[in-house]
PDB file of N, CA and C in Angstrom:
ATOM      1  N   UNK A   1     -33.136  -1.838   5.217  1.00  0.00           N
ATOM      2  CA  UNK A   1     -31.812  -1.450   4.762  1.00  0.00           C
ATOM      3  C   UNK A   1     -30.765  -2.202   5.582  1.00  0.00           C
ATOM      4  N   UNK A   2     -29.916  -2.290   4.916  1.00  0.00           N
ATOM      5  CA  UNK A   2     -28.671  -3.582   5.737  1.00  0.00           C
ATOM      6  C   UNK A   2     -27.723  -2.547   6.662  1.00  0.00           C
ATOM      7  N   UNK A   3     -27.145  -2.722   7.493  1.00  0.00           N
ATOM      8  CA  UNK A   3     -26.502  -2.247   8.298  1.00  0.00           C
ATOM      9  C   UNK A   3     -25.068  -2.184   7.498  1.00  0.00           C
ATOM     10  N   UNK A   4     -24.523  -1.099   7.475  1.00  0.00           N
ATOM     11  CA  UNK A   4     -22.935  -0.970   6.776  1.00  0.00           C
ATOM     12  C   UNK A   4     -22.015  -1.288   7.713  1.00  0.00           C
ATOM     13  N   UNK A   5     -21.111  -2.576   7.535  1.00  0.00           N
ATOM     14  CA  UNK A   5     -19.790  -2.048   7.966  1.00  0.00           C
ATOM     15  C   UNK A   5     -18.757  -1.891   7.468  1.00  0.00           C
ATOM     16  N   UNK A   6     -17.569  -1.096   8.425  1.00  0.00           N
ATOM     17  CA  UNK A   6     -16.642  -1.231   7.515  1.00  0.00           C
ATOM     18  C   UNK A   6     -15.321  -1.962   8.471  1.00  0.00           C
ATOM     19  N   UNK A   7     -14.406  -2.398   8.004  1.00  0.00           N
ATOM     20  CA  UNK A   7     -13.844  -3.458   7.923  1.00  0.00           C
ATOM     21  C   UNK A   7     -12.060  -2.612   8.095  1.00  0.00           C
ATOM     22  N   UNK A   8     -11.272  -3.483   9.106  1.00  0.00           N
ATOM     23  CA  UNK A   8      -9.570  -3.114   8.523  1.00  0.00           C
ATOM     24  C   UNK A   8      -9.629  -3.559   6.564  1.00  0.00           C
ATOM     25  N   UNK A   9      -8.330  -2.665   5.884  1.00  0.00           N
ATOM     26  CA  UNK A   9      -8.371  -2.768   4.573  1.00  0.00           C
ATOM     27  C   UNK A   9      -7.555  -4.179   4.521  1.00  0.00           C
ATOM     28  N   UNK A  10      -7.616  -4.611   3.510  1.00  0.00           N
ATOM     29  CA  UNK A  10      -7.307  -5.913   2.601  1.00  0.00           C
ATOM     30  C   UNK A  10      -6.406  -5.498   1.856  1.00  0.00           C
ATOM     31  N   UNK A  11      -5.097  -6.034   2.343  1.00  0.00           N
ATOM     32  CA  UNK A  11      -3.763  -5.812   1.773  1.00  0.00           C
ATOM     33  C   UNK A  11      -4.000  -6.805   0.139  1.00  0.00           C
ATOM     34  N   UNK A  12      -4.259  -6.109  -1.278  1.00  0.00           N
ATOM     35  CA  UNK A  12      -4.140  -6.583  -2.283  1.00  0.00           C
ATOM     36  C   UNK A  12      -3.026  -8.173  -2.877  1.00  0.00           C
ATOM     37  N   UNK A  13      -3.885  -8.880  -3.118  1.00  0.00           N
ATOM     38  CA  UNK A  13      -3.008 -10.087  -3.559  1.00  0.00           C
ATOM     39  C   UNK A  13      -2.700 -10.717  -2.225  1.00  0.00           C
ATOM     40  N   UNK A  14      -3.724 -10.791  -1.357  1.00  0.00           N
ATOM     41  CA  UNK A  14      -2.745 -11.397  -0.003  1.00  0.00           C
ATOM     42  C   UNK A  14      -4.413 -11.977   0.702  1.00  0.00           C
ATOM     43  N   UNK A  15      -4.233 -13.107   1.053  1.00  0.00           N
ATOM     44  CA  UNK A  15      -5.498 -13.557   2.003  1.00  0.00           C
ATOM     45  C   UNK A  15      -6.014 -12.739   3.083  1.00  0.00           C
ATOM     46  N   UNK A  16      -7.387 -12.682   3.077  1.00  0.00           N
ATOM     47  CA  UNK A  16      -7.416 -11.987   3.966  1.00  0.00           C
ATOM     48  C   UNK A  16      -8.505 -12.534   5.652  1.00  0.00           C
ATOM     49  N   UNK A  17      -8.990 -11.985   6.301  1.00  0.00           N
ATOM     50  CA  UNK A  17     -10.077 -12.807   7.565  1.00  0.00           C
ATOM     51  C   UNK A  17     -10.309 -11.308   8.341  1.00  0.00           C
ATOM     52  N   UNK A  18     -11.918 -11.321   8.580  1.00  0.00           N
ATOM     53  CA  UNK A  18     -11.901 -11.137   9.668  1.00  0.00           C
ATOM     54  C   UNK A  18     -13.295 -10.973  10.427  1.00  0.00           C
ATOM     55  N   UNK A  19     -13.426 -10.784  11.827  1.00  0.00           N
ATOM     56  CA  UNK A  19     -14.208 -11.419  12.204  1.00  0.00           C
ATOM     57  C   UNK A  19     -15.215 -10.175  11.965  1.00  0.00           C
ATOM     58  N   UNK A  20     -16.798 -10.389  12.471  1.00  0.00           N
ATOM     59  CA  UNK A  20     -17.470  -8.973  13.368  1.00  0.00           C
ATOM     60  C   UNK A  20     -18.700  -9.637  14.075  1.00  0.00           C
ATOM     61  N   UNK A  21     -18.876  -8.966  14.650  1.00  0.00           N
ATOM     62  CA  UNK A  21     -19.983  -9.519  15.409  1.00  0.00           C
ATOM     63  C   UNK A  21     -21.235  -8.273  15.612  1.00  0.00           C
ATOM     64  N   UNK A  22     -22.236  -9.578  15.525  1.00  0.00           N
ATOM     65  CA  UNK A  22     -23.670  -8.904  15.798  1.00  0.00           C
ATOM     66  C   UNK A  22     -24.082  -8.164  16.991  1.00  0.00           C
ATOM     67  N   UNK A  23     -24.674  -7.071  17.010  1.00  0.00           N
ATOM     68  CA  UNK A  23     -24.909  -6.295  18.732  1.00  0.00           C
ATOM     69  C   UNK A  23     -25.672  -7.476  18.920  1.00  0.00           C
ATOM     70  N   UNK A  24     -26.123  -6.904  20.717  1.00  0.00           N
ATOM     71  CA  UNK A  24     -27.141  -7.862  21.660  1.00  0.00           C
ATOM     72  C   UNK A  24     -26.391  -8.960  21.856  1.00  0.00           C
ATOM     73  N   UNK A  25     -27.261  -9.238  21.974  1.00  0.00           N
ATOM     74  CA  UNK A  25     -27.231 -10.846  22.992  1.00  0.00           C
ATOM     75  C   UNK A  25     -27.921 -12.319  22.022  1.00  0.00           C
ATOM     76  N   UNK A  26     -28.957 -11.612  21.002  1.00  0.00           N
ATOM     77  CA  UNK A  26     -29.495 -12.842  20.281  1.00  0.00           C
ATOM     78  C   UNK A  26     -28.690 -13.736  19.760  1.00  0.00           C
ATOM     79  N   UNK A  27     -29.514 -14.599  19.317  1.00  0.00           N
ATOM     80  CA  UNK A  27     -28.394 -15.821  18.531  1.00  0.00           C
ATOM     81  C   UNK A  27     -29.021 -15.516  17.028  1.00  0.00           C
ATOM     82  N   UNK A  28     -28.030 -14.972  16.483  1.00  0.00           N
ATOM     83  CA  UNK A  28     -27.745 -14.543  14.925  1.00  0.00           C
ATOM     84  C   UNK A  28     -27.403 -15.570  14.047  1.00  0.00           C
ATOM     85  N   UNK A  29     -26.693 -16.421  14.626  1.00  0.00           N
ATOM     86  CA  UNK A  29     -25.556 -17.620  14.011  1.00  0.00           C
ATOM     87  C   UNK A  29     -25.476 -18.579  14.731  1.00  0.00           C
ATOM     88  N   UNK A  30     -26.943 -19.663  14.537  1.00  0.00           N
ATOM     89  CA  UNK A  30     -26.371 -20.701  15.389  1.00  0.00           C
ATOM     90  C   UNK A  30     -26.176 -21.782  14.932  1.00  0.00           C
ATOM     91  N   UNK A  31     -26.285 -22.718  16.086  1.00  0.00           N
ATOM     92  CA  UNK A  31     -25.136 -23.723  15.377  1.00  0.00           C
ATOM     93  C   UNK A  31     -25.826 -24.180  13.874  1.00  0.00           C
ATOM     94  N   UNK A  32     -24.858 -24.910  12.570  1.00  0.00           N
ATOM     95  CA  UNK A  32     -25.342 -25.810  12.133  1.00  0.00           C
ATOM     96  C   UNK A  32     -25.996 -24.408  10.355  1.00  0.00           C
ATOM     97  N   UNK A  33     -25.961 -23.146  11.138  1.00  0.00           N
ATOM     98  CA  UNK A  33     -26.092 -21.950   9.890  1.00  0.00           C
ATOM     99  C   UNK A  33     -25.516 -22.533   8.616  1.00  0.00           C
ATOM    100  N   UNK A  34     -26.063 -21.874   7.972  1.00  0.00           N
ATOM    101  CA  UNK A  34     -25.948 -22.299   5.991  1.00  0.00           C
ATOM    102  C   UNK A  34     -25.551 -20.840   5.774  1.00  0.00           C
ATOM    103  N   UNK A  35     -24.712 -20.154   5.344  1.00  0.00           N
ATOM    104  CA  UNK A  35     -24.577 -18.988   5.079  1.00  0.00           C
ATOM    105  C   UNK A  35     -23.478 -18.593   3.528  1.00  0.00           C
ATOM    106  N   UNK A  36     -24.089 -17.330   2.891  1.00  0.00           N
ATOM    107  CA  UNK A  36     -23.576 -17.482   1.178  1.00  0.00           C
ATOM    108  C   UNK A  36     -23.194 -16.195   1.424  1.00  0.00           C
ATOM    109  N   UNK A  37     -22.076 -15.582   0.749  1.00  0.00           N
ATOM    110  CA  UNK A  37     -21.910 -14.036   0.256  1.00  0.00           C
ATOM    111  C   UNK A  37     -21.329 -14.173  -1.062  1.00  0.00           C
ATOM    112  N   UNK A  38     -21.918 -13.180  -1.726  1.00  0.00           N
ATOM    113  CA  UNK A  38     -21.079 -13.084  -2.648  1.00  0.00           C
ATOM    114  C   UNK A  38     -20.370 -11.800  -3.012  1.00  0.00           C
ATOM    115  N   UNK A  39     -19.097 -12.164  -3.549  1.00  0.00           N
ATOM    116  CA  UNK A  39     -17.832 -11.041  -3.522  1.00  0.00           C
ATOM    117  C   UNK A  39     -17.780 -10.214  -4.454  1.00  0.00           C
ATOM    118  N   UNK A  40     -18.093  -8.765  -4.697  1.00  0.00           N
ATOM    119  CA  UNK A  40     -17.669  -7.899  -5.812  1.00  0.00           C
ATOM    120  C   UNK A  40     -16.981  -6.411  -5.247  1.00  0.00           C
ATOM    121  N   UNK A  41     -16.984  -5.684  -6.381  1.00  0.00           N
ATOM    122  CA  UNK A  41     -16.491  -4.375  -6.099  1.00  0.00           C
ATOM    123  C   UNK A  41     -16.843  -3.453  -6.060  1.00  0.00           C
ATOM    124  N   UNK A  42     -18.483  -3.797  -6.407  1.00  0.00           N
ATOM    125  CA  UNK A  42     -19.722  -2.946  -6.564  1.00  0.00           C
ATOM    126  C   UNK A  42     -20.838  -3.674  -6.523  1.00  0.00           C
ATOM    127  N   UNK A  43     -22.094  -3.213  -6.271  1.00  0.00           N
ATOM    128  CA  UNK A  43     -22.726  -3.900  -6.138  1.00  0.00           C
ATOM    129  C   UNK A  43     -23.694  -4.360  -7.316  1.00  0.00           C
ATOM    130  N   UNK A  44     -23.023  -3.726  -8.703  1.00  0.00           N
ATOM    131  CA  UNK A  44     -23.569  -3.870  -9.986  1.00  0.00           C
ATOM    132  C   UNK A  44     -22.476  -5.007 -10.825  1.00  0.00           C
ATOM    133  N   UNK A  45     -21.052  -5.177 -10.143  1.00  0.00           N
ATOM    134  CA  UNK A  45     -19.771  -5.409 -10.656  1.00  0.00           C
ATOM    135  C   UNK A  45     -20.175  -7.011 -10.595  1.00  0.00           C
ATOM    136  N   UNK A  46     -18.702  -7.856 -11.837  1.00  0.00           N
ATOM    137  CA  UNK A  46     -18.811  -8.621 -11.798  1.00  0.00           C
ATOM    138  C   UNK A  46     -18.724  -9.564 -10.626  1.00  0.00           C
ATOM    139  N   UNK A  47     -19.195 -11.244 -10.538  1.00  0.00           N
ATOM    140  CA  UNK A  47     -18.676 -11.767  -9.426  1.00  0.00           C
ATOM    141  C   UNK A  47     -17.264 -12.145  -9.259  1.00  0.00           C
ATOM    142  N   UNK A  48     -16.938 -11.864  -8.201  1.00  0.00           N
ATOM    143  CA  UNK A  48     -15.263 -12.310  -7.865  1.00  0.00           C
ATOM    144  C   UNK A  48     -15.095 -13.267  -7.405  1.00  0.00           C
ATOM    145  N   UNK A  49     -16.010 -13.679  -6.026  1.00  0.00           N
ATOM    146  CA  UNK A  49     -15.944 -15.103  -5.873  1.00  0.00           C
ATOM    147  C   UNK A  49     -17.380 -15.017  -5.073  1.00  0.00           C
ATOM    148  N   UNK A  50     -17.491 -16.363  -4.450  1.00  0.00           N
ATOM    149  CA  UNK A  50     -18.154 -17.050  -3.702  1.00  0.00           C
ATOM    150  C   UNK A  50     -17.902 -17.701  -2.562  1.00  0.00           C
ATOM    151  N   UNK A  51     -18.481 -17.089  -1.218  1.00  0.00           N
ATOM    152  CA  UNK A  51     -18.053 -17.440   0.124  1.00  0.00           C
ATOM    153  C   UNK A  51     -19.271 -18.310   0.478  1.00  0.00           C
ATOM    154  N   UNK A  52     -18.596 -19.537   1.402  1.00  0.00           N
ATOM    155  CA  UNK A  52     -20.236 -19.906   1.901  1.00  0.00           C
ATOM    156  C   UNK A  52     -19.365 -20.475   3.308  1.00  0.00           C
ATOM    157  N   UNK A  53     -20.779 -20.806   3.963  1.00  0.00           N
ATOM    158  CA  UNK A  53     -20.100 -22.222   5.132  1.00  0.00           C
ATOM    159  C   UNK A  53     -19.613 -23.273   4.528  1.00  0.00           C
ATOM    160  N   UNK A  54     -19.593 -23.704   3.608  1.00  0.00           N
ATOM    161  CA  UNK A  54     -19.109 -24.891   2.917  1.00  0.00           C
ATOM    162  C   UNK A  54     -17.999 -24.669   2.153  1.00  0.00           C
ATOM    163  N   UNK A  55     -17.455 -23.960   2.165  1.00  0.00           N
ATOM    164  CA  UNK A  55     -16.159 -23.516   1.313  1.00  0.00           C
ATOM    165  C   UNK A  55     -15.448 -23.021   2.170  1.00  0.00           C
ATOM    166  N   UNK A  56     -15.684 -23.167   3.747  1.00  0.00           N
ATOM    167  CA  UNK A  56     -14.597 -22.172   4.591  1.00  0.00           C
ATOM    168  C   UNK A  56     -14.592 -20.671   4.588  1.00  0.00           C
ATOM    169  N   UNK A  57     -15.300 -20.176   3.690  1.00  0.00           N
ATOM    170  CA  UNK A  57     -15.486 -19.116   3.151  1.00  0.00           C
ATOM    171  C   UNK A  57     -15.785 -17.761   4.083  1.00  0.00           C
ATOM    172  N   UNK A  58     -16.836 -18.299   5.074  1.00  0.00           N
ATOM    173  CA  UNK A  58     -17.271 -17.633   6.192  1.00  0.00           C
ATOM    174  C   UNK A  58     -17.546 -19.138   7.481  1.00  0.00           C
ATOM    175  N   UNK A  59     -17.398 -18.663   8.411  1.00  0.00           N
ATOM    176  CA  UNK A  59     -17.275 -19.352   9.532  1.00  0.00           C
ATOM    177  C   UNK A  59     -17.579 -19.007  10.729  1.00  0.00           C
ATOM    178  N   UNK A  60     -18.419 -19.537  11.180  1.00  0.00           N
ATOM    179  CA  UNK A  60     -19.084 -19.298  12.390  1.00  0.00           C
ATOM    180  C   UNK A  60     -18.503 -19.283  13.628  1.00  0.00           C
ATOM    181  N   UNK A  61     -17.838 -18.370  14.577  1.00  0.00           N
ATOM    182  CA  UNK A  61     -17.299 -18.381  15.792  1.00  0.00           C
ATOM    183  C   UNK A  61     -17.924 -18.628  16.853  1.00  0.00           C
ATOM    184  N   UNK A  62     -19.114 -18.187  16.921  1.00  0.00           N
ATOM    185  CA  UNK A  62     -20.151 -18.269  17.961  1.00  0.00           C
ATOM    186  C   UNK A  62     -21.564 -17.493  17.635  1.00  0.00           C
ATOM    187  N   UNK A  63     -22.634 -17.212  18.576  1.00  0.00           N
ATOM    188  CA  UNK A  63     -23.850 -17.322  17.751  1.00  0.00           C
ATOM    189  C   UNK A  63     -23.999 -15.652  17.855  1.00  0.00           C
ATOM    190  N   UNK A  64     -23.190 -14.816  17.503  1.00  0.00           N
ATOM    191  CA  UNK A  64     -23.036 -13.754  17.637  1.00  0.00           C
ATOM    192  C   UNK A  64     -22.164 -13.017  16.767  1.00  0.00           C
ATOM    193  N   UNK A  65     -20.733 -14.317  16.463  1.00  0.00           N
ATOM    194  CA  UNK A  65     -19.630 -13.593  15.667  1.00  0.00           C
ATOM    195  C   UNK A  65     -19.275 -14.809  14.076  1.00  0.00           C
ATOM    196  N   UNK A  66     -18.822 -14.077  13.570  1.00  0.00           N
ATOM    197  CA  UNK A  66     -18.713 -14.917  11.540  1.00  0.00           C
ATOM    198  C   UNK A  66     -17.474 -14.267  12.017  1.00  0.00           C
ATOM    199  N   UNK A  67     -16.558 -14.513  11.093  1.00  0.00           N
ATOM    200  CA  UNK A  67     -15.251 -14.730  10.128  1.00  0.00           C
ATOM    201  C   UNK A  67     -15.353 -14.884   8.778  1.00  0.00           C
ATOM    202  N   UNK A  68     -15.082 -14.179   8.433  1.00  0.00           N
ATOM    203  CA  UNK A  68     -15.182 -13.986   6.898  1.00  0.00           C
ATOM    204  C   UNK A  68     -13.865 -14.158   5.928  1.00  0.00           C
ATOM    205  N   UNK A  69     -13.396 -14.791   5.039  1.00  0.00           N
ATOM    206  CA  UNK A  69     -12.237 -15.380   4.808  1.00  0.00           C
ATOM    207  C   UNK A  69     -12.252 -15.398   3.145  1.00  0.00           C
ATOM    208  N   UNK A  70     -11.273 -13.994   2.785  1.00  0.00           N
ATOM    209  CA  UNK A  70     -11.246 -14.127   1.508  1.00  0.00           C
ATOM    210  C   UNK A  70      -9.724 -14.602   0.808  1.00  0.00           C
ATOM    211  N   UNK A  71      -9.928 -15.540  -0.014  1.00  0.00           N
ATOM    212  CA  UNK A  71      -8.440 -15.671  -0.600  1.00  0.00           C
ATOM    213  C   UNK A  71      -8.019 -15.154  -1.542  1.00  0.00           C
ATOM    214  N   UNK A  72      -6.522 -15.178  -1.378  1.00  0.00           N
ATOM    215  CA  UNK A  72      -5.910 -14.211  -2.138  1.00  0.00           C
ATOM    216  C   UNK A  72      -6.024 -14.167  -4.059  1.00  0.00           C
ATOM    217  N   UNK A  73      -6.846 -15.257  -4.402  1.00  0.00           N
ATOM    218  CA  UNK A  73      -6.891 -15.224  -5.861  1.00  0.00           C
ATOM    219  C   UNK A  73      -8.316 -14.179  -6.010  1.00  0.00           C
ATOM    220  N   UNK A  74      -9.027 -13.751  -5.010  1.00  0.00           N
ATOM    221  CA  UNK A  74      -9.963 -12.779  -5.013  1.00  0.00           C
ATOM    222  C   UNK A  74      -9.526 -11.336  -4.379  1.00  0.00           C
ATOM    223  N   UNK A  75      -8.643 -11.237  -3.670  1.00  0.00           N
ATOM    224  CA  UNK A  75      -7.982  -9.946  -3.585  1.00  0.00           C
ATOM    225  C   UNK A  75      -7.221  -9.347  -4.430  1.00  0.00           C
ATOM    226  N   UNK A  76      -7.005 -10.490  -5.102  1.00  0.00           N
ATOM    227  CA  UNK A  76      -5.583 -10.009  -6.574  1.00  0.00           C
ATOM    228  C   UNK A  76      -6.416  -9.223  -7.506  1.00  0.00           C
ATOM    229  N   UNK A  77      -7.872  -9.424  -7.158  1.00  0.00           N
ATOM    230  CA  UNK A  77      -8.269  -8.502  -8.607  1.00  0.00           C
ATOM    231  C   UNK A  77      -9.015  -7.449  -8.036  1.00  0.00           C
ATOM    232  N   UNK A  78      -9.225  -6.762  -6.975  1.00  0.00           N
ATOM    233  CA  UNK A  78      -9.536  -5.717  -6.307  1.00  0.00           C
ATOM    234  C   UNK A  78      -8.857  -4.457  -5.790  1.00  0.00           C
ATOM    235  N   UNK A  79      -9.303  -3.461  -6.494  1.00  0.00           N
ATOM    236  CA  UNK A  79      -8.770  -2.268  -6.749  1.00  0.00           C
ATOM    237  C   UNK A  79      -8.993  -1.246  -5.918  1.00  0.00           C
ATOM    238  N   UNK A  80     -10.444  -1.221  -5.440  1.00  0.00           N
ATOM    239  CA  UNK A  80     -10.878  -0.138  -4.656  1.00  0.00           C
ATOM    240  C   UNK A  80     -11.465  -0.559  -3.140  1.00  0.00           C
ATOM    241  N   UNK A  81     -12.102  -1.434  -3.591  1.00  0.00           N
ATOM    242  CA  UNK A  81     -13.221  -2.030  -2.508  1.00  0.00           C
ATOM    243  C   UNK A  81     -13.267  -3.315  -2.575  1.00  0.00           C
ATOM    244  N   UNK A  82     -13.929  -4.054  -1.784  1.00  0.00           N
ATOM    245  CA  UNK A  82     -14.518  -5.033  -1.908  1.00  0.00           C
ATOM    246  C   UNK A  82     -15.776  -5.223  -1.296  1.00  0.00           C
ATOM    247  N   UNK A  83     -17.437  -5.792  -1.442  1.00  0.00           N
ATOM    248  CA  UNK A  83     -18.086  -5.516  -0.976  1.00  0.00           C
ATOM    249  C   UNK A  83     -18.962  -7.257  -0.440  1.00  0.00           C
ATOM    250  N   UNK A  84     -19.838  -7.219   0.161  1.00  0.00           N
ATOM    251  CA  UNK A  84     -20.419  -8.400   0.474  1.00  0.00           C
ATOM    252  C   UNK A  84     -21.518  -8.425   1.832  1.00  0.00           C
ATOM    253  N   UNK A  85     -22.407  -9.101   1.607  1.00  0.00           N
ATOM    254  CA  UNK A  85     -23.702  -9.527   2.125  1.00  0.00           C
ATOM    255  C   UNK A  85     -23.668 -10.595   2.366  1.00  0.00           C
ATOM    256  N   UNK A  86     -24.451 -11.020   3.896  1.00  0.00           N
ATOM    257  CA  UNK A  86     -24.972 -12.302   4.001  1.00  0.00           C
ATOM    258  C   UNK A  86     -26.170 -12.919   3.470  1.00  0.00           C
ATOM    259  N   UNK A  87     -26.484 -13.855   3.539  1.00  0.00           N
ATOM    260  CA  UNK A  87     -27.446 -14.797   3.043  1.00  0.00           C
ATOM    261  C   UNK A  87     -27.718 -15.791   3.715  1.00  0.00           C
ATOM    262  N   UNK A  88     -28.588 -16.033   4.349  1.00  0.00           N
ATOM    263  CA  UNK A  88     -28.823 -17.327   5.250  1.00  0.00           C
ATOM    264  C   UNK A  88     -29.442 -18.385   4.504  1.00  0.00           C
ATOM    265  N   UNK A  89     -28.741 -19.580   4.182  1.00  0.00           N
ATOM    266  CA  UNK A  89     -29.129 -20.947   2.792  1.00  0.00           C
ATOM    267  C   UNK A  89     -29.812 -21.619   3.199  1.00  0.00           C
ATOM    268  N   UNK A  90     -30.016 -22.714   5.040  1.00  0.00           N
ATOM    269  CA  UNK A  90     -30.331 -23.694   5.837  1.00  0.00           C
ATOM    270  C   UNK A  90     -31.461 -23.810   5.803  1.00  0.00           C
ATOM    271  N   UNK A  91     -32.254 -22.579   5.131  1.00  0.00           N
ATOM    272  CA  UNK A  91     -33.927 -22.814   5.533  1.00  0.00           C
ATOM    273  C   UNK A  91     -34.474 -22.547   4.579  1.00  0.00           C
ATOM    274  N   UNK A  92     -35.922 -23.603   3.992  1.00  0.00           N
ATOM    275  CA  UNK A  92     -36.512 -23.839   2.799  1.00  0.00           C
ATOM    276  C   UNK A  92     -36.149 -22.555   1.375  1.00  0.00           C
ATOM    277  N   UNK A  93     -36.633 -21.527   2.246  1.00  0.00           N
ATOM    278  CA  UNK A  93     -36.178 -20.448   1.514  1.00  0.00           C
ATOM    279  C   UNK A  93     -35.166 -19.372   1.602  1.00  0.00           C
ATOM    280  N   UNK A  94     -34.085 -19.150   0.594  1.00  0.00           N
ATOM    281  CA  UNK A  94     -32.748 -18.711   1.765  1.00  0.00           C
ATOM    282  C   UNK A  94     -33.371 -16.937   1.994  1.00  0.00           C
ATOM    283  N   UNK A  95     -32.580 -16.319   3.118  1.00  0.00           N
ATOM    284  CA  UNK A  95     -33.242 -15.227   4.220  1.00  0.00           C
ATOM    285  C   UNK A  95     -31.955 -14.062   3.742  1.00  0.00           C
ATOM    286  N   UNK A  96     -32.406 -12.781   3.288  1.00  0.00           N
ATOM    287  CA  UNK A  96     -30.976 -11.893   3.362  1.00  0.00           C
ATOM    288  C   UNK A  96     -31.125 -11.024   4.892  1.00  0.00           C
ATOM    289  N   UNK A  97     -30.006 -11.205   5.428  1.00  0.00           N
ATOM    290  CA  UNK A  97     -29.631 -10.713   6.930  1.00  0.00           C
ATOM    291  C   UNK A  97     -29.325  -9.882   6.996  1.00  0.00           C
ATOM    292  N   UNK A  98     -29.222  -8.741   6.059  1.00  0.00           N
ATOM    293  CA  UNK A  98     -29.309  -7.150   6.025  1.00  0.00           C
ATOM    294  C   UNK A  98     -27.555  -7.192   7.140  1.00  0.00           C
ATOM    295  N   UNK A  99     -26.685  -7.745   6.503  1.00  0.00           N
ATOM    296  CA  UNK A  99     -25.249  -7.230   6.924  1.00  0.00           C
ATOM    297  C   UNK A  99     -24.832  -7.214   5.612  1.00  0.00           C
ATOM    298  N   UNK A 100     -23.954  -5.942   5.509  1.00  0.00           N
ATOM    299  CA  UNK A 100     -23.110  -5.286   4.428  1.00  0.00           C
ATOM    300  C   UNK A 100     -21.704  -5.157   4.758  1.00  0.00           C
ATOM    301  N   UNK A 101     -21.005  -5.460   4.495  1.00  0.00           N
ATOM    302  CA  UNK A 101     -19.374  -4.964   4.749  1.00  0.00           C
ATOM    303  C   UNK A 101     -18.815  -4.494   3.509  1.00  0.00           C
ATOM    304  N   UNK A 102     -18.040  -3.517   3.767  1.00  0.00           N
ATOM    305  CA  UNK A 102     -17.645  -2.627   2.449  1.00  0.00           C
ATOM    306  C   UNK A 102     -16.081  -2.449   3.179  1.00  0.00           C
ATOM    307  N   UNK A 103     -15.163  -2.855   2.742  1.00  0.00           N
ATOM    308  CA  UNK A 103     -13.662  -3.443   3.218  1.00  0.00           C
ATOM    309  C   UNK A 103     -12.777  -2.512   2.088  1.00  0.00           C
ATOM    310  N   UNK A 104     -12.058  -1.407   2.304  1.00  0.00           N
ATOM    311  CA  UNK A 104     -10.743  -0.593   1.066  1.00  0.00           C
ATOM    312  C   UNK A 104     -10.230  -2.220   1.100  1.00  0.00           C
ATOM    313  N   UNK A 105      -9.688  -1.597  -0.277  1.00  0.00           N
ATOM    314  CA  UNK A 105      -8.321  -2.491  -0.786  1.00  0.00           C
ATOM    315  C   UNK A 105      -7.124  -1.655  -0.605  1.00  0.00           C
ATOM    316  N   UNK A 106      -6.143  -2.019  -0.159  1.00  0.00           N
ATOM    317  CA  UNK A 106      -4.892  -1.062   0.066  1.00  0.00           C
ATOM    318  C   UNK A 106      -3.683  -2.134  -0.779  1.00  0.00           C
ATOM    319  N   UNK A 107      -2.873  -1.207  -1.839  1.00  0.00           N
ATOM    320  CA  UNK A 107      -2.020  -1.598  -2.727  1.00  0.00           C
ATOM    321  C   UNK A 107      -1.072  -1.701  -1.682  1.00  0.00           C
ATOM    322  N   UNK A 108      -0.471  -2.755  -2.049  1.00  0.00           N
ATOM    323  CA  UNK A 108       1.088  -3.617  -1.578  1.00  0.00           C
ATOM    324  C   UNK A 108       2.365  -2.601  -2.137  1.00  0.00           C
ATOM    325  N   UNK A 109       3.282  -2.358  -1.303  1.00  0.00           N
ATOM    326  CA  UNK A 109       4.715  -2.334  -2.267  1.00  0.00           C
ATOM    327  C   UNK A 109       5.191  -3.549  -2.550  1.00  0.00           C
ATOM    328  N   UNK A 110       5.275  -4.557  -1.208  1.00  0.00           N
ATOM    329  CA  UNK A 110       5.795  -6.084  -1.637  1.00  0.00           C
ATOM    330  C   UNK A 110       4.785  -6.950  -2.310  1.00  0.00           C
ATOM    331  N   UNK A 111       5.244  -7.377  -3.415  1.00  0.00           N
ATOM    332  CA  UNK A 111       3.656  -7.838  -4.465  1.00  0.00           C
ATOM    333  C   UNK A 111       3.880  -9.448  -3.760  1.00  0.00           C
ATOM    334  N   UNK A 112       2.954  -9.976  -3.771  1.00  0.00           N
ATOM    335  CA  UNK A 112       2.452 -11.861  -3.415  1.00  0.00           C
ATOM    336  C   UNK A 112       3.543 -12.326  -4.722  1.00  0.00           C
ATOM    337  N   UNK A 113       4.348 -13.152  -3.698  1.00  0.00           N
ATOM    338  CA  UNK A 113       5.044 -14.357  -5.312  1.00  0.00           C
ATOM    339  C   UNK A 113       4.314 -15.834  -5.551  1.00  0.00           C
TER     340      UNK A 113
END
């Protein structure tokens, strides 16, 4: 079972980042990681987007901590939640890393122009 976290909320229509990091001491994330999530609002819901290392999407801080980096054309359509898993891509066969983040969406009064 993946470990839940949860996350500051994601101000709607507005970019969002942020980091978390793995307990211990291991190296979770090292250098040179291939890593995929993909973005919904459920875990049955359509896709919203697609994060990877190659899209900036998620980003490696050190071999312990990611950054996770959603833009605002994927917050604009999130109502309640937003949800997402890692995926490790770099190796023959890609690996799920049992991290979950489950992030509120919190409505704006000032809307994105």
């Amino acid at each position: 079972m993946a470990d839940m976290i949860f996350a500051p909320p994601i101000a709607q229509g507005y970019p969002y980042a942020v980091q978390f990091e793995a307990a211990g001491s291991d190296v979770v994330f090292p250098a040179g990681i291939g890593l995929r999530a993909q973005v919904r609002e459920r875990f049955t819901a359509d896709l919203i987007t697609e994060l990877t290392t190659e899209n900036g999407g998620l980003v490696v801080i050190n071999p312990q901590t990611v950054e996770v980096r959603i833009p605002a054309s994927a917050t604009s359509q999130a109502s309640n939640f937003l949800m997402l898993d890692l995926v490790r891509t770099d190796q023959p066969d890609e690996q799920y890393l049992y991290f979950l983040l489950k992030i509120p969406v919190s409505q704006t009064v000032t809307k994105p122009e």
